[in-house]
PDB file of N, CA and C in Angstrom:
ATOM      1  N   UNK A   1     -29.288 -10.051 -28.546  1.00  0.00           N
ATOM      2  CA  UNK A   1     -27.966  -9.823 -29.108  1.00  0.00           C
ATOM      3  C   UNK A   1     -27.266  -8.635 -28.462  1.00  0.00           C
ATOM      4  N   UNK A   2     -28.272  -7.756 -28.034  1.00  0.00           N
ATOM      5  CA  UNK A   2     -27.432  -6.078 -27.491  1.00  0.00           C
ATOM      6  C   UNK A   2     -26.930  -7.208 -26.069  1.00  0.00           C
ATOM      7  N   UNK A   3     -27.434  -7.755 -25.293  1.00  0.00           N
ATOM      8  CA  UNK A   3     -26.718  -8.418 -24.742  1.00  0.00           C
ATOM      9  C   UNK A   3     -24.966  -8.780 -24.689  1.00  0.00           C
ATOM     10  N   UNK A   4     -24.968  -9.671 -25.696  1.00  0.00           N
ATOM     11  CA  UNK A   4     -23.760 -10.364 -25.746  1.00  0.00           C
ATOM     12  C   UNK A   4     -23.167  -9.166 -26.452  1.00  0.00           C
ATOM     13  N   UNK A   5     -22.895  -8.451 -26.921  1.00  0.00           N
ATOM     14  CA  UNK A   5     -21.968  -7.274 -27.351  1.00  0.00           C
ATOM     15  C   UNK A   5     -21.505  -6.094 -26.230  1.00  0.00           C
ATOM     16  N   UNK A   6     -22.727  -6.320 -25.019  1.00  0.00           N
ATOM     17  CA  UNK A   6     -22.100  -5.609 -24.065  1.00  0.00           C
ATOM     18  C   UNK A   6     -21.641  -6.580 -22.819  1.00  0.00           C
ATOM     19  N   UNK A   7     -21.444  -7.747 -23.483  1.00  0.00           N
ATOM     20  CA  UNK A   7     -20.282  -8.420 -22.166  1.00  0.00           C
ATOM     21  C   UNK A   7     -19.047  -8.027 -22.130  1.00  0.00           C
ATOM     22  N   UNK A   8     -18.122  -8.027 -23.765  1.00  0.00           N
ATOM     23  CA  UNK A   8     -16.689  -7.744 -23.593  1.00  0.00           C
ATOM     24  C   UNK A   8     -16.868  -6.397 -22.814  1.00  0.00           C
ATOM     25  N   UNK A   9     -17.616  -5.465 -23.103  1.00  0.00           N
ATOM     26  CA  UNK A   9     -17.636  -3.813 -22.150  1.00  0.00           C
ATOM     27  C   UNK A   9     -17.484  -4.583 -20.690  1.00  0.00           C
ATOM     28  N   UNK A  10     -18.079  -5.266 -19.962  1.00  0.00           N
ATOM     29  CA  UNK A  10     -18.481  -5.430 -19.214  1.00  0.00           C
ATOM     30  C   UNK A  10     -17.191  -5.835 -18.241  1.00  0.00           C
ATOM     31  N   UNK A  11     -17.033  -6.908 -18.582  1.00  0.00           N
ATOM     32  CA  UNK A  11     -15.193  -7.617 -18.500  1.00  0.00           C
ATOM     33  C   UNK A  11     -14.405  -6.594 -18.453  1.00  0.00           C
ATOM     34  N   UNK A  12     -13.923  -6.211 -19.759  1.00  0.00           N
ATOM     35  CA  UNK A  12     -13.332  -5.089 -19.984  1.00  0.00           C
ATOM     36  C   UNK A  12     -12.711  -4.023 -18.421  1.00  0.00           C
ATOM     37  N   UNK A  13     -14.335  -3.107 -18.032  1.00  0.00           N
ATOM     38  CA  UNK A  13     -14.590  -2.344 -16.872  1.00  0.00           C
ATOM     39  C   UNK A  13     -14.174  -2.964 -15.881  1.00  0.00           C
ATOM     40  N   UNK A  14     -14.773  -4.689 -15.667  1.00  0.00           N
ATOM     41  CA  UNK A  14     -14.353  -5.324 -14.413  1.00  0.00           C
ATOM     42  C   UNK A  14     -12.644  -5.273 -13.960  1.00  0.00           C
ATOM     43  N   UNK A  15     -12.187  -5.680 -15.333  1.00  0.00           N
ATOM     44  CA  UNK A  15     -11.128  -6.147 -15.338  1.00  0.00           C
ATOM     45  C   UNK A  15     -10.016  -4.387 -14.514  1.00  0.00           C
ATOM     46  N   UNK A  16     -10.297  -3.915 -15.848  1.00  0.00           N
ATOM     47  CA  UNK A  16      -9.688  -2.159 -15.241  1.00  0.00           C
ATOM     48  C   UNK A  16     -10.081  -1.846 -13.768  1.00  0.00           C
ATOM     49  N   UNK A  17     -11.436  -2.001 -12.959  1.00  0.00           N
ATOM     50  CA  UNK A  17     -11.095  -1.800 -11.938  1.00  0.00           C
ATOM     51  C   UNK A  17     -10.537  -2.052 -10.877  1.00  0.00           C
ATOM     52  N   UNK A  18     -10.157  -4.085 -11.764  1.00  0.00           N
ATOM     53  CA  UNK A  18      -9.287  -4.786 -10.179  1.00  0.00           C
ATOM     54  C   UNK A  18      -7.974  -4.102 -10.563  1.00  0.00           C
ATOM     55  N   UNK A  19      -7.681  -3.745 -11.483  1.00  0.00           N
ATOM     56  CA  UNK A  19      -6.070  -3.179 -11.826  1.00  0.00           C
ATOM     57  C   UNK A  19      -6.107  -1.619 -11.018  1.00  0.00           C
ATOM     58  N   UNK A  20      -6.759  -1.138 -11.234  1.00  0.00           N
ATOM     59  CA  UNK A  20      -6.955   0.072 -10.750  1.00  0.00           C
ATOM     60  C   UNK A  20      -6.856   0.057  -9.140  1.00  0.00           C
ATOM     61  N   UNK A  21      -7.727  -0.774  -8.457  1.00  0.00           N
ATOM     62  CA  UNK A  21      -7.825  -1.007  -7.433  1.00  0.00           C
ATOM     63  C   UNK A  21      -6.586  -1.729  -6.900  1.00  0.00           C
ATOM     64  N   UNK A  22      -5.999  -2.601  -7.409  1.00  0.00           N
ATOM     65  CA  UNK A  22      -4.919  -3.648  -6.970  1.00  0.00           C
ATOM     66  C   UNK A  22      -3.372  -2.093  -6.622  1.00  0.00           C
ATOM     67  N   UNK A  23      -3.449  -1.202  -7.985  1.00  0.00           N
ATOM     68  CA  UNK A  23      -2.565  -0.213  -7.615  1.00  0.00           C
ATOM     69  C   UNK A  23      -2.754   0.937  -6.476  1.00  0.00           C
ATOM     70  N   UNK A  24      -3.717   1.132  -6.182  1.00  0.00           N
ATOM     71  CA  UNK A  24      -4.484   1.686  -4.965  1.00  0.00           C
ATOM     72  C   UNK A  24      -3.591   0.990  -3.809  1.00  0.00           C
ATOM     73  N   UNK A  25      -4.286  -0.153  -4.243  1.00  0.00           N
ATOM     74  CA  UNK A  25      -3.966  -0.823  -2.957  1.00  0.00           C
ATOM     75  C   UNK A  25      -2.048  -1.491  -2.463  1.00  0.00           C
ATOM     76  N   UNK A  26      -1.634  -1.588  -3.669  1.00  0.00           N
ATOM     77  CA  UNK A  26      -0.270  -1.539  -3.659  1.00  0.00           C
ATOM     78  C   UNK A  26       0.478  -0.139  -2.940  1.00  0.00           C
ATOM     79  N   UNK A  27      -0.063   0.958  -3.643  1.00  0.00           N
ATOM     80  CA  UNK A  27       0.769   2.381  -2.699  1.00  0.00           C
ATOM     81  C   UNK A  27       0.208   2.475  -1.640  1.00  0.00           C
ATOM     82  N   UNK A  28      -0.978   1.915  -1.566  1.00  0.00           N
ATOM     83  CA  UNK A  28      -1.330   1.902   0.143  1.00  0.00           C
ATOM     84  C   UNK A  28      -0.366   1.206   0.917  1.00  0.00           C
ATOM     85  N   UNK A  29      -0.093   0.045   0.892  1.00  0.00           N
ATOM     86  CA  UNK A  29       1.179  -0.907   1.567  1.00  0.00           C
ATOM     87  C   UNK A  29       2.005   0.016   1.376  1.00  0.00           C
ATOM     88  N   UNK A  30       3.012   0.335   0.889  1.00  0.00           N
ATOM     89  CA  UNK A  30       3.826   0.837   0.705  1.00  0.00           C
ATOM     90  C   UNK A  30       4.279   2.332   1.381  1.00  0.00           C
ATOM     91  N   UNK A  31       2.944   3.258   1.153  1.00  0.00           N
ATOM     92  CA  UNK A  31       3.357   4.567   2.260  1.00  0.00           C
ATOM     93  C   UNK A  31       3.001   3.784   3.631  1.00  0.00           C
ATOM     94  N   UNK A  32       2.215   2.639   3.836  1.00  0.00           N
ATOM     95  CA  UNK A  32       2.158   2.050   5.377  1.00  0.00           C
ATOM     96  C   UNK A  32       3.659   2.163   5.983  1.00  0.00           C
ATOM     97  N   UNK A  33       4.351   0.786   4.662  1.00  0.00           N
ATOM     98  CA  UNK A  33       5.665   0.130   5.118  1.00  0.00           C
ATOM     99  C   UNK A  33       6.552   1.160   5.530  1.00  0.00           C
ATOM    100  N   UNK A  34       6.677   2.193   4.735  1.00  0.00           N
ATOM    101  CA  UNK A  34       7.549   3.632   5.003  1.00  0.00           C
ATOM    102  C   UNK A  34       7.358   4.064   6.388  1.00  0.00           C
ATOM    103  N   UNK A  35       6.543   4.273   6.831  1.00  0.00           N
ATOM    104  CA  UNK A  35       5.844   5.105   8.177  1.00  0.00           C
ATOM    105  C   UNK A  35       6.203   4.127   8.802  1.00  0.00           C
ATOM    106  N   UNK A  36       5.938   2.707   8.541  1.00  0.00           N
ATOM    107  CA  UNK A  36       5.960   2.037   9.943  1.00  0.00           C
ATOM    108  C   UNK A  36       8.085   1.931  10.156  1.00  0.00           C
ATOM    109  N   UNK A  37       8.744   1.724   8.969  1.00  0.00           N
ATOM    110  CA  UNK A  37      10.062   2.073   9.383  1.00  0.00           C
ATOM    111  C   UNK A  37      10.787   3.214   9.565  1.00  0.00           C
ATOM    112  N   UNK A  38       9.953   4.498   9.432  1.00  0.00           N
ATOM    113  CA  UNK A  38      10.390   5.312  10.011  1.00  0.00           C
ATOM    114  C   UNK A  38      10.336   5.401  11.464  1.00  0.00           C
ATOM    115  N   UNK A  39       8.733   4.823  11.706  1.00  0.00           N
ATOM    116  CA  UNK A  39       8.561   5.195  13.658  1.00  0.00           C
ATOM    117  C   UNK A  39       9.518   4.053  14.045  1.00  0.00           C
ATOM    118  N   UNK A  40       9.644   2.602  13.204  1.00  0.00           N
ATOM    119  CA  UNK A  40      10.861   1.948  13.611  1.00  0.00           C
ATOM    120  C   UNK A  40      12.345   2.689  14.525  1.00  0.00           C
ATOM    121  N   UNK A  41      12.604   3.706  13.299  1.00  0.00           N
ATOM    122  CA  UNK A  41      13.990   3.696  13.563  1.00  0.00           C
ATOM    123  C   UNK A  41      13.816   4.679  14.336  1.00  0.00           C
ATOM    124  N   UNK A  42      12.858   5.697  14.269  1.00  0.00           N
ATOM    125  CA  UNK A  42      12.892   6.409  15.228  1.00  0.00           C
ATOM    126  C   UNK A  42      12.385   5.886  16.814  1.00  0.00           C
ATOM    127  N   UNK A  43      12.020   4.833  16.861  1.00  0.00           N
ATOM    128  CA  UNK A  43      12.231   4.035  18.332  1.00  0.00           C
ATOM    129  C   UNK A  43      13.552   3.177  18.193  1.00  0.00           C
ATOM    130  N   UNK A  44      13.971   3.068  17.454  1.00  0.00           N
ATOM    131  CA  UNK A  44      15.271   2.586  18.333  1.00  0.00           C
ATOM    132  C   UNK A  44      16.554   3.450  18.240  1.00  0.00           C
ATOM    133  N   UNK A  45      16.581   4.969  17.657  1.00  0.00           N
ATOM    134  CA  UNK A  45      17.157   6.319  17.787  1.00  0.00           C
ATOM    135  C   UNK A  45      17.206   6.599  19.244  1.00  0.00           C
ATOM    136  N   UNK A  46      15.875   6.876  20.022  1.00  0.00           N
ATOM    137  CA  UNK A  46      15.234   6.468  20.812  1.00  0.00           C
ATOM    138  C   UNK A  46      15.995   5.995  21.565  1.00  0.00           C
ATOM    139  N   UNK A  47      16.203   5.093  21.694  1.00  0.00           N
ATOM    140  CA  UNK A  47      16.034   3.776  22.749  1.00  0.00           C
ATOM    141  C   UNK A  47      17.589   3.571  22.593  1.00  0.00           C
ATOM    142  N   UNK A  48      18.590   3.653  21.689  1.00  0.00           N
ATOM    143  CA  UNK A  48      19.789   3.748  21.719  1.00  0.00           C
ATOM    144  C   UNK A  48      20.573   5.100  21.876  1.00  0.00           C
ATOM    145  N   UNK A  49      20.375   6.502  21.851  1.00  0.00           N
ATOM    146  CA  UNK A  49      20.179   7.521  22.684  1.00  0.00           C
ATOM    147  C   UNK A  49      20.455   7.620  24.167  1.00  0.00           C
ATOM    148  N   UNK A  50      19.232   6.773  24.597  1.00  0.00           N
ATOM    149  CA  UNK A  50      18.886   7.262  26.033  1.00  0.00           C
ATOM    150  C   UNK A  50      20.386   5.833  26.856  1.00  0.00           C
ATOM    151  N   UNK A  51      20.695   4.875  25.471  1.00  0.00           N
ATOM    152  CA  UNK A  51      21.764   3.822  26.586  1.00  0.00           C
ATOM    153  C   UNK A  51      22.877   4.436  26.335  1.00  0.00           C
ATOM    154  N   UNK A  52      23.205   5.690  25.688  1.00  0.00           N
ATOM    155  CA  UNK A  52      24.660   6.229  25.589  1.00  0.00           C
ATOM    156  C   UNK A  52      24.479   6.539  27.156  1.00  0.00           C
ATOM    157  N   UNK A  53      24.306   7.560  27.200  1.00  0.00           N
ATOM    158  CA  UNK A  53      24.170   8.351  28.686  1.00  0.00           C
ATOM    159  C   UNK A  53      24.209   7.821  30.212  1.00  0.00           C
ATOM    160  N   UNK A  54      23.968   6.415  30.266  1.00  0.00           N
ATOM    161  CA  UNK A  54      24.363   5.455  31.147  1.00  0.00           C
ATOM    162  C   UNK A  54      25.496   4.759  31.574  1.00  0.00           C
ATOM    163  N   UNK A  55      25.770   5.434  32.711  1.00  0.00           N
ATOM    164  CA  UNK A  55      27.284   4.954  32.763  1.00  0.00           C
ATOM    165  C   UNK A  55      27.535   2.972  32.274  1.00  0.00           C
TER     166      UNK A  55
END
């Protein structure tokens, strides 16, 4: 019986750590996506910059 009274615990824990983990892993994407459109724009700052200066 101590069994089956420590399944809902069990679930419970599982469950909280995919949530836990899923938000981890959500702000992970997210400071990625940032960085990667910053070096974006800063390559084509860049790269549109250097075609003013051309006659």
């Amino acid at each position: 019986m101590e069994f089956l009274a420590s399944v809902p615990v069990v679930l419970l824990l599982t469950v909280l750590i995919y949530v836990v983990a899923g938000r981890i892993v959500d702000l992970e994407v997210r400071v990625t996506e940032r960085q990667l459109q910053k070096e974006g724009q800063a390559a084509i700052d860049a790269t549109c910059s250097g075609s003013d200066s051309v006659p």
